[in-house]
N, C-alpha and C. Protein backbone atom coordinates (compact mmCIF):
# COMPACT_ATOMS: atom_id res chain seq x y z
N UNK A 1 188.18 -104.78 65.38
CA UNK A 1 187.61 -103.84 64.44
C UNK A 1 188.28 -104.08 63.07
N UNK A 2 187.30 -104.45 62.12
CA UNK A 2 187.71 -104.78 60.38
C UNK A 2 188.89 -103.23 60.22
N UNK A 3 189.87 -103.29 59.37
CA UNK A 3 190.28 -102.20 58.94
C UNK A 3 190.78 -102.60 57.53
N UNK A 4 191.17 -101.99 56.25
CA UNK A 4 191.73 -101.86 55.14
C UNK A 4 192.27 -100.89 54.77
N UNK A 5 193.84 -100.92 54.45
CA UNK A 5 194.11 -100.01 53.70
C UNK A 5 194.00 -100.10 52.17
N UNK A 6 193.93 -98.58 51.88
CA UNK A 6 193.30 -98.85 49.94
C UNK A 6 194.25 -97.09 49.65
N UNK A 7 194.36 -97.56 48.55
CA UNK A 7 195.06 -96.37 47.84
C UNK A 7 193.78 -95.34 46.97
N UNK A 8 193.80 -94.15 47.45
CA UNK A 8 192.80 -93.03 46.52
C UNK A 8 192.40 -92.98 44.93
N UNK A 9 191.62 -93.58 44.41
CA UNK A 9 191.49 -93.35 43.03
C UNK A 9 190.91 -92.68 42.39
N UNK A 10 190.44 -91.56 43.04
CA UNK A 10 189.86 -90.21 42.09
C UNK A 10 190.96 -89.42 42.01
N UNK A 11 191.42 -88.86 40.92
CA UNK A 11 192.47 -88.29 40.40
C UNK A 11 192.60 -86.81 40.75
N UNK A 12 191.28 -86.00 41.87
CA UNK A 12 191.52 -84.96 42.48
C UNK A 12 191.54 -85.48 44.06
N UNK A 13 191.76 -86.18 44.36
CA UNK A 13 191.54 -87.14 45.61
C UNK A 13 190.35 -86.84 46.79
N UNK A 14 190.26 -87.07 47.79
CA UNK A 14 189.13 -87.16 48.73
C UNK A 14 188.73 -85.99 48.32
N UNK A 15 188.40 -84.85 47.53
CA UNK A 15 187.64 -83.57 47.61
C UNK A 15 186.54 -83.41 47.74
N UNK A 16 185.75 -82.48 47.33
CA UNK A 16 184.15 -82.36 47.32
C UNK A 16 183.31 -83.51 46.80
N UNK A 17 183.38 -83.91 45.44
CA UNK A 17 182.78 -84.83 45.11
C UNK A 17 182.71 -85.67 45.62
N UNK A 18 183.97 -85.90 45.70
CA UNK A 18 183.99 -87.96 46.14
C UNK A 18 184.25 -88.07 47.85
N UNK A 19 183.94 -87.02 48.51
CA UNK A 19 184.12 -86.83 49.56
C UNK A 19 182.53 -86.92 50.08
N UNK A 20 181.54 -86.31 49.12
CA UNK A 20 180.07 -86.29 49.48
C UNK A 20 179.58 -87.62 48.53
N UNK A 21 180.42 -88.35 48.10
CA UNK A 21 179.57 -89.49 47.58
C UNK A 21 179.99 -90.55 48.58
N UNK A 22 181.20 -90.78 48.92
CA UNK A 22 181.51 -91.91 50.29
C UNK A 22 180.75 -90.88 51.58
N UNK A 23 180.50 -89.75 52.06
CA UNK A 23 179.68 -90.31 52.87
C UNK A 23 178.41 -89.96 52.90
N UNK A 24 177.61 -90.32 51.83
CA UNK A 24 176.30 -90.60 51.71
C UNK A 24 176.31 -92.12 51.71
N UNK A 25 177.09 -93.03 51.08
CA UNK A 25 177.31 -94.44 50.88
C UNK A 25 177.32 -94.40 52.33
N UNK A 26 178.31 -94.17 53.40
CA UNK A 26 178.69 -94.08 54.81
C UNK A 26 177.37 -94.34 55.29
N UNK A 27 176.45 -92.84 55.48
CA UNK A 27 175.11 -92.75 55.82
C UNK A 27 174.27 -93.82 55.40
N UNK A 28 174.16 -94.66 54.60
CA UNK A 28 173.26 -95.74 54.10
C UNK A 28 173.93 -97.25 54.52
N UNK A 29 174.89 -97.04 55.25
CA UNK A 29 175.16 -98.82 55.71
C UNK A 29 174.89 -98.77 57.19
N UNK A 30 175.01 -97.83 57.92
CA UNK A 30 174.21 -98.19 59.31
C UNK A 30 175.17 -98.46 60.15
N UNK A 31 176.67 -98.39 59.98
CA UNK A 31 177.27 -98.34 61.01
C UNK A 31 178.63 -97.71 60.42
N UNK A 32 179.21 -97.64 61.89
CA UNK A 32 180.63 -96.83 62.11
C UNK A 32 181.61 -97.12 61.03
N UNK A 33 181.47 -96.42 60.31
CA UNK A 33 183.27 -96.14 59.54
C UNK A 33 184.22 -94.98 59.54
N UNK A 34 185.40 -95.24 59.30
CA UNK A 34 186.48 -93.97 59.44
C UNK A 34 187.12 -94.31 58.81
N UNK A 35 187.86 -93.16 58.34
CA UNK A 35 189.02 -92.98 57.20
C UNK A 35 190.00 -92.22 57.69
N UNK A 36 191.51 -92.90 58.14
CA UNK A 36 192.09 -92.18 58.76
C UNK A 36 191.78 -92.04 60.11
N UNK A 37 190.32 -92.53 61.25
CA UNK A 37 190.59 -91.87 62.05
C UNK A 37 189.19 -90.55 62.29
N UNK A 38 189.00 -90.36 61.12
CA UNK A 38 187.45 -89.51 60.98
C UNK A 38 186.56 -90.29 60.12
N UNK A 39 185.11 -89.43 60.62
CA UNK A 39 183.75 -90.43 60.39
C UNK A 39 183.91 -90.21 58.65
N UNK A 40 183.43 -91.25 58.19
CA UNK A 40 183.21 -91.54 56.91
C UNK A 40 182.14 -90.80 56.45
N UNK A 41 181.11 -90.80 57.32
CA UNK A 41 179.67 -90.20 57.10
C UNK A 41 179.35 -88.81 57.11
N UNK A 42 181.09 -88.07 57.12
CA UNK A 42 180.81 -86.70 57.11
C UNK A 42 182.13 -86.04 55.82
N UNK A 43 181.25 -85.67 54.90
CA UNK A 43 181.90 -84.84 53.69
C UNK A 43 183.21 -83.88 54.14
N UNK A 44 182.55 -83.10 55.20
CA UNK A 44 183.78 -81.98 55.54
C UNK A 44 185.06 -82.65 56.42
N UNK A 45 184.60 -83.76 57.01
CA UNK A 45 185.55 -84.52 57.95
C UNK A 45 186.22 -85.23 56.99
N UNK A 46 186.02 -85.70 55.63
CA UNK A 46 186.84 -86.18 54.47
C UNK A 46 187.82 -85.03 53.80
N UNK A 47 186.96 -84.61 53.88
CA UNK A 47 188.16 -83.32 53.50
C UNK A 47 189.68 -82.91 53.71
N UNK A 48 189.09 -82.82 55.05
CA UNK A 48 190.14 -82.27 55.63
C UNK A 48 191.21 -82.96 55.71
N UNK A 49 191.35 -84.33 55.68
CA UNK A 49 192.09 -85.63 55.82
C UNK A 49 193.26 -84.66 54.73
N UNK A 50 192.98 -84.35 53.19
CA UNK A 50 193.65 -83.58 52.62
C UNK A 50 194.04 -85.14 51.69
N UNK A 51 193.69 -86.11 51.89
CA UNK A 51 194.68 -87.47 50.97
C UNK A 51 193.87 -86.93 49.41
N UNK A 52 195.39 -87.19 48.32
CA UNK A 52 195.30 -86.93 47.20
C UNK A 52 195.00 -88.09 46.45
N UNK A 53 195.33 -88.23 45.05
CA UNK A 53 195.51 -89.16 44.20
C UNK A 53 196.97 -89.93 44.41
N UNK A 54 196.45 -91.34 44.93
CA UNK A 54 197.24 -92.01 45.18
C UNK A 54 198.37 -92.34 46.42
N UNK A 55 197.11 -91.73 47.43
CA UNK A 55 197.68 -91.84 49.01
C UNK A 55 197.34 -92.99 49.20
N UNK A 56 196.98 -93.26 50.77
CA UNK A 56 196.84 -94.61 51.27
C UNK A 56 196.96 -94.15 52.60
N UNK A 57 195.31 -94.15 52.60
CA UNK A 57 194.08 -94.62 53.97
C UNK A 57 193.90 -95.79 54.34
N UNK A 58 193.10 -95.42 56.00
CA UNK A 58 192.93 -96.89 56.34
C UNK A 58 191.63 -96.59 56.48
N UNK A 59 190.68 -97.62 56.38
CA UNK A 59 189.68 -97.11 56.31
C UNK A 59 189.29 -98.43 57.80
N UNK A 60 188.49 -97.96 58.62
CA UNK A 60 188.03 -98.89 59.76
C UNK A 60 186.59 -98.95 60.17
N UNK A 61 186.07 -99.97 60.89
CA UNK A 61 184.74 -99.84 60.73
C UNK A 61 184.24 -101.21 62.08
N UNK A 62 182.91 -100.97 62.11
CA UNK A 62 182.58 -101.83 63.05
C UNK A 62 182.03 -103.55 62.38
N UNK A 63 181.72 -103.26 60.83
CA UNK A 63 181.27 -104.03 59.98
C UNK A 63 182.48 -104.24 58.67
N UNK A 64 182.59 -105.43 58.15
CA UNK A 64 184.18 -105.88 57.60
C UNK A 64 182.78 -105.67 56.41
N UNK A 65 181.39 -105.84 55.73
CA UNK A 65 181.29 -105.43 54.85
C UNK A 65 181.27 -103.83 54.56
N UNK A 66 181.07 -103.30 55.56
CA UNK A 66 180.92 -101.58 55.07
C UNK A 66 181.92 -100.73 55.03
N UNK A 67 183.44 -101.71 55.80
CA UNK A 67 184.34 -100.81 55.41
C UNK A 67 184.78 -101.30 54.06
N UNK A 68 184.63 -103.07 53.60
CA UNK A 68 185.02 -103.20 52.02
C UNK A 68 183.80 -102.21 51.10
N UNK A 69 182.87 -101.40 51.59
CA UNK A 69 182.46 -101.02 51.01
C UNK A 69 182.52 -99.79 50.82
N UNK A 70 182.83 -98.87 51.84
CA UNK A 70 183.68 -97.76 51.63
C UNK A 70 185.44 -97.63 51.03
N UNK A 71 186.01 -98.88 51.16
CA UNK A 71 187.37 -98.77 50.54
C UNK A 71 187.25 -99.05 48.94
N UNK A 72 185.97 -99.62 48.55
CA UNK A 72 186.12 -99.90 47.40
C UNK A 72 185.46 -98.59 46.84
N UNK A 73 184.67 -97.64 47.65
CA UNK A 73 184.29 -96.25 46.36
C UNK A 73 185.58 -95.42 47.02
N UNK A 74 186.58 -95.50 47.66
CA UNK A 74 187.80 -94.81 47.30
C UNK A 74 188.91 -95.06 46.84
N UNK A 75 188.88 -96.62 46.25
CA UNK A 75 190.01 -96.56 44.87
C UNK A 75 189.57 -96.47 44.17
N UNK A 76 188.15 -95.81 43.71
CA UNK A 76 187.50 -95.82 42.34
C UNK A 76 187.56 -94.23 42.05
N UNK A 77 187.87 -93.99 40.79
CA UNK A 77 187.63 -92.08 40.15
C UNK A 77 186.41 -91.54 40.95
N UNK A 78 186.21 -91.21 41.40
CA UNK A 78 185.00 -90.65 41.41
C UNK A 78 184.44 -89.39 40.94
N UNK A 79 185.32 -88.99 40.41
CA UNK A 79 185.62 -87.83 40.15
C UNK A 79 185.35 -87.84 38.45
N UNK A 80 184.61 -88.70 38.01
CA UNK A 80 184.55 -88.41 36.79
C UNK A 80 182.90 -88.35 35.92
């Protein structure tokens, strides 16, 4: 199973926003990802993880492009 760790780059970290924009991205690649351990494809399951600005997730997946594609919208702001 592909995994990456990536450091948080929205400066309020996994919260609402950028928590419902990775997993709508999640929802549109068609297979299994996790962050930490929970589904990617669920906003409230990002949440809760609680990682701020400038933690460091792993993000895992069944596909090595969809987890580089979920690790790359969480070192990005999203939040802006």
């Amino acid at each position: 199973m592909p995994t990456k760790s990536v450091v948080v780059g929205s400066a309020v970290g996994l919260h609402a926003r950028p928590a419902a924009i990775i997993a709508e991205k999640a929802g549109e690649l068609g297979a299994e990802v996790t962050i930490n351990g929970v589904d990617a494809g669920s906003s409230l399951m990002i949440m809760t993880l609680g990682a701020g600005n400038g933690d460091t997730v792993v993000v895992a997946g069944d596909d090595q492009a969809a987890v580089d594609a979920i690790a790359a919208l969480i070192e990005q702001d999203l939040d802006t």
